[in-house]
PDB file of N, CA and C in Angstrom:
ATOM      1  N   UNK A   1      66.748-125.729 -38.580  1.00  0.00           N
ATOM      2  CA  UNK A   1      67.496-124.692 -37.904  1.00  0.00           C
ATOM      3  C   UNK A   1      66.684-124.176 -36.729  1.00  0.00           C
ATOM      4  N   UNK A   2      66.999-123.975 -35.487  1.00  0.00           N
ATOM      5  CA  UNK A   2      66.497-123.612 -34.350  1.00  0.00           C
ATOM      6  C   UNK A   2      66.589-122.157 -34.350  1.00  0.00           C
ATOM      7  N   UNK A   3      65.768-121.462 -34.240  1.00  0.00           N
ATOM      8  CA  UNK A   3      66.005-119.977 -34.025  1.00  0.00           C
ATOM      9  C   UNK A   3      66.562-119.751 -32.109  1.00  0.00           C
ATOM     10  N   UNK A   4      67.338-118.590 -31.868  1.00  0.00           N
ATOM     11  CA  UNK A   4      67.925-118.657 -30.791  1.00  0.00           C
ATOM     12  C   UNK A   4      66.382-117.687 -30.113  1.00  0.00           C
ATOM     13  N   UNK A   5      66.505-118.658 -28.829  1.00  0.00           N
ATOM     14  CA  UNK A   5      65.363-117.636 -27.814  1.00  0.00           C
ATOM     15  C   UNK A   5      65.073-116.600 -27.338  1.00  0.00           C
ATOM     16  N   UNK A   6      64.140-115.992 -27.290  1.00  0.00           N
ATOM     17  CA  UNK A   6      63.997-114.458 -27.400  1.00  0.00           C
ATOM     18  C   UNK A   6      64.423-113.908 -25.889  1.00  0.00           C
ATOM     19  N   UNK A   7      64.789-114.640 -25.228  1.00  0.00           N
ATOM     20  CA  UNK A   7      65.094-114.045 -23.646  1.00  0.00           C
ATOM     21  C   UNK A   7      66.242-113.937 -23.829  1.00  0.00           C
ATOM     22  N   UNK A   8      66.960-115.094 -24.870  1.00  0.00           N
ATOM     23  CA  UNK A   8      68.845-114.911 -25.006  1.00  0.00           C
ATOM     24  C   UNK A   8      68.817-114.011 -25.712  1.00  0.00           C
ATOM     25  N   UNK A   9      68.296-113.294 -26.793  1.00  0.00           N
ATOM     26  CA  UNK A   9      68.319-112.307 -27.317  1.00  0.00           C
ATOM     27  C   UNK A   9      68.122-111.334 -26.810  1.00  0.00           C
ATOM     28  N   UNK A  10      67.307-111.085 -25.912  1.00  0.00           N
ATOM     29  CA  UNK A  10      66.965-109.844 -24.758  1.00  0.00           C
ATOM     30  C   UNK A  10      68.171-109.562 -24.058  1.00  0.00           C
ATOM     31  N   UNK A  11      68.789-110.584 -23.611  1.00  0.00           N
ATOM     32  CA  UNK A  11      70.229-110.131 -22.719  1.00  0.00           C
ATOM     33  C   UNK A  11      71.287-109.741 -23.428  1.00  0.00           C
ATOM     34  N   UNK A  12      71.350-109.684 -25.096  1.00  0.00           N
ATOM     35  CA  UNK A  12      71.993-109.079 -25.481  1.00  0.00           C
ATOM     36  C   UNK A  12      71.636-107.607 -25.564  1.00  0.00           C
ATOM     37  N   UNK A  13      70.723-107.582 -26.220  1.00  0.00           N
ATOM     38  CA  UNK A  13      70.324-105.700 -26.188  1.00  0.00           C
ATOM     39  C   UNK A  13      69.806-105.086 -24.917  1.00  0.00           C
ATOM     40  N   UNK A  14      69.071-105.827 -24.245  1.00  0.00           N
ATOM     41  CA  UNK A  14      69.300-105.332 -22.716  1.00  0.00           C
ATOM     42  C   UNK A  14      68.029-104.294 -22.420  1.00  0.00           C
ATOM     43  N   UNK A  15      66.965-104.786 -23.497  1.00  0.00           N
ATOM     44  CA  UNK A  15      65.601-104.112 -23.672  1.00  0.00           C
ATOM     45  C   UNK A  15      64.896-105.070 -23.941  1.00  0.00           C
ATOM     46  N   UNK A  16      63.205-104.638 -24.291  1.00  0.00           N
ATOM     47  CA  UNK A  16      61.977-105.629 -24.705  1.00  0.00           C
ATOM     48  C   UNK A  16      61.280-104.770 -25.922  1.00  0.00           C
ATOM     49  N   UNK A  17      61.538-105.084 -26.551  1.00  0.00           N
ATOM     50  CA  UNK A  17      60.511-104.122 -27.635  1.00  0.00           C
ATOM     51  C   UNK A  17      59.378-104.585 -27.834  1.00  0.00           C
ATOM     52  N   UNK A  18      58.700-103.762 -28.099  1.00  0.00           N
ATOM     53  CA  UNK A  18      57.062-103.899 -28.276  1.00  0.00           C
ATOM     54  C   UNK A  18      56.938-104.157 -29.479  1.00  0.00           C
ATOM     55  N   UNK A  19      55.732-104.663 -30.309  1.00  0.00           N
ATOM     56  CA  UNK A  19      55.567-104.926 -31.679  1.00  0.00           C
ATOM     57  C   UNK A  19      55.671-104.163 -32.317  1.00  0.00           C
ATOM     58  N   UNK A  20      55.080-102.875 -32.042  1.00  0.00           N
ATOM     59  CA  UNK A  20      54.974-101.831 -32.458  1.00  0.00           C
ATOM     60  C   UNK A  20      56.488-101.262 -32.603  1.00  0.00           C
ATOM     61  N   UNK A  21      57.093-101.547 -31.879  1.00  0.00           N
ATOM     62  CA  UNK A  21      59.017-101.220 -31.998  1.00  0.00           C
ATOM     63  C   UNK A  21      59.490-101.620 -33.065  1.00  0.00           C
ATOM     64  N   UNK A  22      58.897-103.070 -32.780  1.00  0.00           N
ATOM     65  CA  UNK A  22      59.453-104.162 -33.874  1.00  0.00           C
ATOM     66  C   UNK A  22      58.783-104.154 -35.253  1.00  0.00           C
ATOM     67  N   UNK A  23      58.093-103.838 -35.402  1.00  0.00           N
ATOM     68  CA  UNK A  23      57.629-103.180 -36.956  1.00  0.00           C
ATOM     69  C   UNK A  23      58.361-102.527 -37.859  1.00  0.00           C
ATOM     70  N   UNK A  24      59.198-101.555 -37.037  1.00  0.00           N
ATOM     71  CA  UNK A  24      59.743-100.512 -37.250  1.00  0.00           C
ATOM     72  C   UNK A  24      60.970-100.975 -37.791  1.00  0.00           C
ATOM     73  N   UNK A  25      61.549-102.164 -37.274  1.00  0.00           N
ATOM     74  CA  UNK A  25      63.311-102.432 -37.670  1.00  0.00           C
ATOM     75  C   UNK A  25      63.306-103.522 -38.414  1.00  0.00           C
ATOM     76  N   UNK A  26      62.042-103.982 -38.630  1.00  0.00           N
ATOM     77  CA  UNK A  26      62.530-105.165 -39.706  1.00  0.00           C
ATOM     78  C   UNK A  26      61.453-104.458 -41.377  1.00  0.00           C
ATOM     79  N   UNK A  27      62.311-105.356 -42.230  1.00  0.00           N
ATOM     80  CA  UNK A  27      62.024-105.529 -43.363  1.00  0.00           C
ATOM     81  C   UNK A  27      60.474-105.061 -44.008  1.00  0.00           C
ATOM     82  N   UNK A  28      59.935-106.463 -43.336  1.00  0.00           N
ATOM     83  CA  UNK A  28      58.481-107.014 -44.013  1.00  0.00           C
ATOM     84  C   UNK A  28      58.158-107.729 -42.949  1.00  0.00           C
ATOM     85  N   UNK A  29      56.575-107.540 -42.624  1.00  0.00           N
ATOM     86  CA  UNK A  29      56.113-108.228 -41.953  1.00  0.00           C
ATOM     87  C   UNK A  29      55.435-109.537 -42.256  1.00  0.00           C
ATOM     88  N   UNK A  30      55.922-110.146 -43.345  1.00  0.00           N
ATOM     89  CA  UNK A  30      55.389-111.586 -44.255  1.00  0.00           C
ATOM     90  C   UNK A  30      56.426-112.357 -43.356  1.00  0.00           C
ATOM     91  N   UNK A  31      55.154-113.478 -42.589  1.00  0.00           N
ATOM     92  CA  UNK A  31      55.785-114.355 -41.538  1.00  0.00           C
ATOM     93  C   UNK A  31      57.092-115.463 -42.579  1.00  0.00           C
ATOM     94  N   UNK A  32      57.030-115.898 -43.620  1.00  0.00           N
ATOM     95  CA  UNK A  32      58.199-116.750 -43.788  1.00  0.00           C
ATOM     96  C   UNK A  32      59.148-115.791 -44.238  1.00  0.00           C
ATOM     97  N   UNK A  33      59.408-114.296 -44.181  1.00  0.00           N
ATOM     98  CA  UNK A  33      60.447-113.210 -44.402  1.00  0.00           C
ATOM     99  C   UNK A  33      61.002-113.150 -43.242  1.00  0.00           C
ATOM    100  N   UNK A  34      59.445-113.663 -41.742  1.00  0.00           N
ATOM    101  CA  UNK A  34      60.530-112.261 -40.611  1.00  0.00           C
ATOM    102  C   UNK A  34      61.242-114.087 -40.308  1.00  0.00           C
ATOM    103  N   UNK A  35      61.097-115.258 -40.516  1.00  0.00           N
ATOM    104  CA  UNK A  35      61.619-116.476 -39.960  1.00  0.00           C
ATOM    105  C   UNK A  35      62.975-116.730 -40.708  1.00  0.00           C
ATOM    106  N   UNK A  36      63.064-115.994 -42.214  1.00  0.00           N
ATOM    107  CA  UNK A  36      64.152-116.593 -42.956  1.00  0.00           C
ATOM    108  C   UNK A  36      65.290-115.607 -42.150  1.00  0.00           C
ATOM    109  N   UNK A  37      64.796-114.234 -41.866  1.00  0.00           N
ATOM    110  CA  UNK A  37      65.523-113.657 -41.530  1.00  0.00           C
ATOM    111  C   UNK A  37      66.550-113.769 -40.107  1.00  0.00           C
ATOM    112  N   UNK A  38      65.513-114.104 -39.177  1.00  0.00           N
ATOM    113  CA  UNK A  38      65.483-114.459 -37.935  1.00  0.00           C
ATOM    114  C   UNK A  38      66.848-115.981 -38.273  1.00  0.00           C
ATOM    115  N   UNK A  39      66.453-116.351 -38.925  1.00  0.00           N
ATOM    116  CA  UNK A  39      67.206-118.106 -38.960  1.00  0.00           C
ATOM    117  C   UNK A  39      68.808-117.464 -39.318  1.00  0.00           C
ATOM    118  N   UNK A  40      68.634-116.267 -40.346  1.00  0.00           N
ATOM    119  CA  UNK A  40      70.098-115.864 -40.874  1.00  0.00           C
ATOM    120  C   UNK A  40      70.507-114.753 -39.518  1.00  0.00           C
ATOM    121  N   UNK A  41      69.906-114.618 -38.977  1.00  0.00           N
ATOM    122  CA  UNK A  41      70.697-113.835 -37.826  1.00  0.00           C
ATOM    123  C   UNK A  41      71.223-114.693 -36.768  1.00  0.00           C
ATOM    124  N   UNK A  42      70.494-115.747 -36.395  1.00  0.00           N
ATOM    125  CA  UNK A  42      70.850-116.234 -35.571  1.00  0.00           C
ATOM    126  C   UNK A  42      71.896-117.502 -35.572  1.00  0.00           C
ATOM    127  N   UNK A  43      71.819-118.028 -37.209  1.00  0.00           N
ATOM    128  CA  UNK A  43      72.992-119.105 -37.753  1.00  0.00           C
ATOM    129  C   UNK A  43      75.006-118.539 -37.487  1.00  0.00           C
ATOM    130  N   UNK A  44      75.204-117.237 -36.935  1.00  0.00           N
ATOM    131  CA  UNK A  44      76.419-116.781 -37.056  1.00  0.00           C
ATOM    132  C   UNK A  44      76.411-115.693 -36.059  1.00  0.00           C
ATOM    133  N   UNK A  45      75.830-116.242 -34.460  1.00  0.00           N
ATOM    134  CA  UNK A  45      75.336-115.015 -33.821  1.00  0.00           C
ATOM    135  C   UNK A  45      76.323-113.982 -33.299  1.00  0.00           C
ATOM    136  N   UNK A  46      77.386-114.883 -32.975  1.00  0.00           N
ATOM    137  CA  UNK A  46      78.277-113.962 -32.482  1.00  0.00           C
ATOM    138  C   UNK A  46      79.410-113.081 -33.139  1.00  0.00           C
ATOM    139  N   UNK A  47      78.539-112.790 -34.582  1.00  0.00           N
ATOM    140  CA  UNK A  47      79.253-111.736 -35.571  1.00  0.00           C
ATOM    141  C   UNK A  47      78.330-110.899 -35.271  1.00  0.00           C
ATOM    142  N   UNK A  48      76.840-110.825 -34.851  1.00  0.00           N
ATOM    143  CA  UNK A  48      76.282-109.546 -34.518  1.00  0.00           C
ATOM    144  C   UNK A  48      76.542-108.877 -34.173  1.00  0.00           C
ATOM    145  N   UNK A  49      76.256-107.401 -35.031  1.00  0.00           N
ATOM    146  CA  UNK A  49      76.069-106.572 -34.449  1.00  0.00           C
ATOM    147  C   UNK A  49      75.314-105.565 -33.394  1.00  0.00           C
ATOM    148  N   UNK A  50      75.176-104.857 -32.673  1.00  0.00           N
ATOM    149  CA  UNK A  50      73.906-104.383 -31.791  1.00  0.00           C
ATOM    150  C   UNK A  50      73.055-104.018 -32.783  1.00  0.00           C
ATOM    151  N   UNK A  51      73.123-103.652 -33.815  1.00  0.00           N
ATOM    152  CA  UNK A  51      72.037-102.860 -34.877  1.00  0.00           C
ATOM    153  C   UNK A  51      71.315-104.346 -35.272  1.00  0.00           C
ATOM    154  N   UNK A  52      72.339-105.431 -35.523  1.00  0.00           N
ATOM    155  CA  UNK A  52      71.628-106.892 -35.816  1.00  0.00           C
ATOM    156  C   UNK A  52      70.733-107.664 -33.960  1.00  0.00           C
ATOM    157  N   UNK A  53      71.089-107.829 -33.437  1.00  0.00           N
ATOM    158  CA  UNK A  53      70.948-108.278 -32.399  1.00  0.00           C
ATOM    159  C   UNK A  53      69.391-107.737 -32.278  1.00  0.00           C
ATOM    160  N   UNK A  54      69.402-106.268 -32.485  1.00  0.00           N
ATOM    161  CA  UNK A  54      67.947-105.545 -32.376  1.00  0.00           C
ATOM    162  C   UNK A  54      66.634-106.120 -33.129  1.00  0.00           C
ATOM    163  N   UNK A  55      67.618-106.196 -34.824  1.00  0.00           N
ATOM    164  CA  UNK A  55      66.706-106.939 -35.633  1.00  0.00           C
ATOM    165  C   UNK A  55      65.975-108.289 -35.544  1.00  0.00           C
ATOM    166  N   UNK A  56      67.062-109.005 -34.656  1.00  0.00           N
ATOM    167  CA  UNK A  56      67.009-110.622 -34.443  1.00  0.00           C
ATOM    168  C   UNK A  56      65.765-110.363 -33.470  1.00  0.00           C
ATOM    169  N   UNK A  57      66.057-109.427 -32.266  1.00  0.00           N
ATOM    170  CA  UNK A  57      64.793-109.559 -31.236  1.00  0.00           C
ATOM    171  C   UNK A  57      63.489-109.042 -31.859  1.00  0.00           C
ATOM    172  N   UNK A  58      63.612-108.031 -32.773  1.00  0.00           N
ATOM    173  CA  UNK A  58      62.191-107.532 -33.578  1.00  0.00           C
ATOM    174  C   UNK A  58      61.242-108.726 -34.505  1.00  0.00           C
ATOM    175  N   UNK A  59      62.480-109.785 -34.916  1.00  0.00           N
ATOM    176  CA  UNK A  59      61.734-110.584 -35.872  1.00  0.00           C
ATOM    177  C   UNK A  59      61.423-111.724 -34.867  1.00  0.00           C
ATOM    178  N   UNK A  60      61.897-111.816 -34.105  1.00  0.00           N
ATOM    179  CA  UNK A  60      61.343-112.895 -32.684  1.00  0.00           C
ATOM    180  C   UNK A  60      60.263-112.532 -32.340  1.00  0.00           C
ATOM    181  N   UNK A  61      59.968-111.373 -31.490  1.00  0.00           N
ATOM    182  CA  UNK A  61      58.759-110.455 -31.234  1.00  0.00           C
ATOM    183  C   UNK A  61      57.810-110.445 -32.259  1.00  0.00           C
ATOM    184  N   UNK A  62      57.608-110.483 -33.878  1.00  0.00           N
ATOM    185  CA  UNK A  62      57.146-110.880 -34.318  1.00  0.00           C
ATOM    186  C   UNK A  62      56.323-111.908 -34.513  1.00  0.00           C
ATOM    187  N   UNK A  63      57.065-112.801 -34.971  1.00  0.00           N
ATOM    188  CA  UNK A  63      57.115-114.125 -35.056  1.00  0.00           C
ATOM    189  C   UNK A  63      55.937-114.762 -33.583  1.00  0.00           C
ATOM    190  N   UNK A  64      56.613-114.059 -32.512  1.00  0.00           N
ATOM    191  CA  UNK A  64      55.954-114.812 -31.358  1.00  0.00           C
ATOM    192  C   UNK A  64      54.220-114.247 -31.106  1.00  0.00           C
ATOM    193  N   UNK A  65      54.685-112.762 -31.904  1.00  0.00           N
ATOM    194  CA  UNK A  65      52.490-111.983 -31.890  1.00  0.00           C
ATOM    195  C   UNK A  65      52.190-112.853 -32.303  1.00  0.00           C
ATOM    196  N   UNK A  66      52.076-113.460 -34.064  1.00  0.00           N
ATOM    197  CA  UNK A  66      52.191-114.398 -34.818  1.00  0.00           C
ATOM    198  C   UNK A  66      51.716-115.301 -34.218  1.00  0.00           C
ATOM    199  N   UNK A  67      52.126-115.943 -33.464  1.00  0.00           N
ATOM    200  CA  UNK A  67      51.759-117.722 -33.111  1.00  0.00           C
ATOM    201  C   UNK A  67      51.026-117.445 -31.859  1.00  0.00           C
ATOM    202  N   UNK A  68      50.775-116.039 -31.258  1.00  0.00           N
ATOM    203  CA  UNK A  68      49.878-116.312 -30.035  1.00  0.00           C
ATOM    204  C   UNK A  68      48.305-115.910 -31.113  1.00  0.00           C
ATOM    205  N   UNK A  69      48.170-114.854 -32.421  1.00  0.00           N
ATOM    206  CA  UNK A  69      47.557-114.907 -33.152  1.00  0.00           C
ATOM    207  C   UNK A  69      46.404-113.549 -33.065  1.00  0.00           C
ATOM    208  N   UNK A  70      47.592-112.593 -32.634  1.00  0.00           N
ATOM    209  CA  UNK A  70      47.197-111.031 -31.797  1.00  0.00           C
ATOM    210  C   UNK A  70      47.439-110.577 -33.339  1.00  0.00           C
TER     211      UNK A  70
END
């Protein structure tokens, strides 16, 4: 499953959140939680909601501290 890109996700909410944002709206910060999650937001995107859309970009933003290894 491809997760959708965090810039296409940006043009939906129409902001950049900081990690520190993104802490805040997701779950758990256990990397195969914020990916399962991320995969179920983005498998049915255009039922999102803005409250989801937010989440999708928080667990992206994640995900991406994550692999630069900040």
């Amino acid at each position: 499953m491809n997760l959708i890109k965090l810039d296409a996700v940006r043009h939906h909410t129409r902001r950049e959140l900081t990690p520190a944002e993104a802490r805040r709206l997701v779950v758990s910060a256990n990397l195969s939680v914020l990916k399962a999650q991320a995969a179920a937001l983005s498998l049915h995107s255009w039922c999102n909601t803005p409250k989801e859309w937010l989440q999708l970009e928080a667990c992206l933003v994640l995900i991406e501290e994550r692999r630069r290894g900040r």
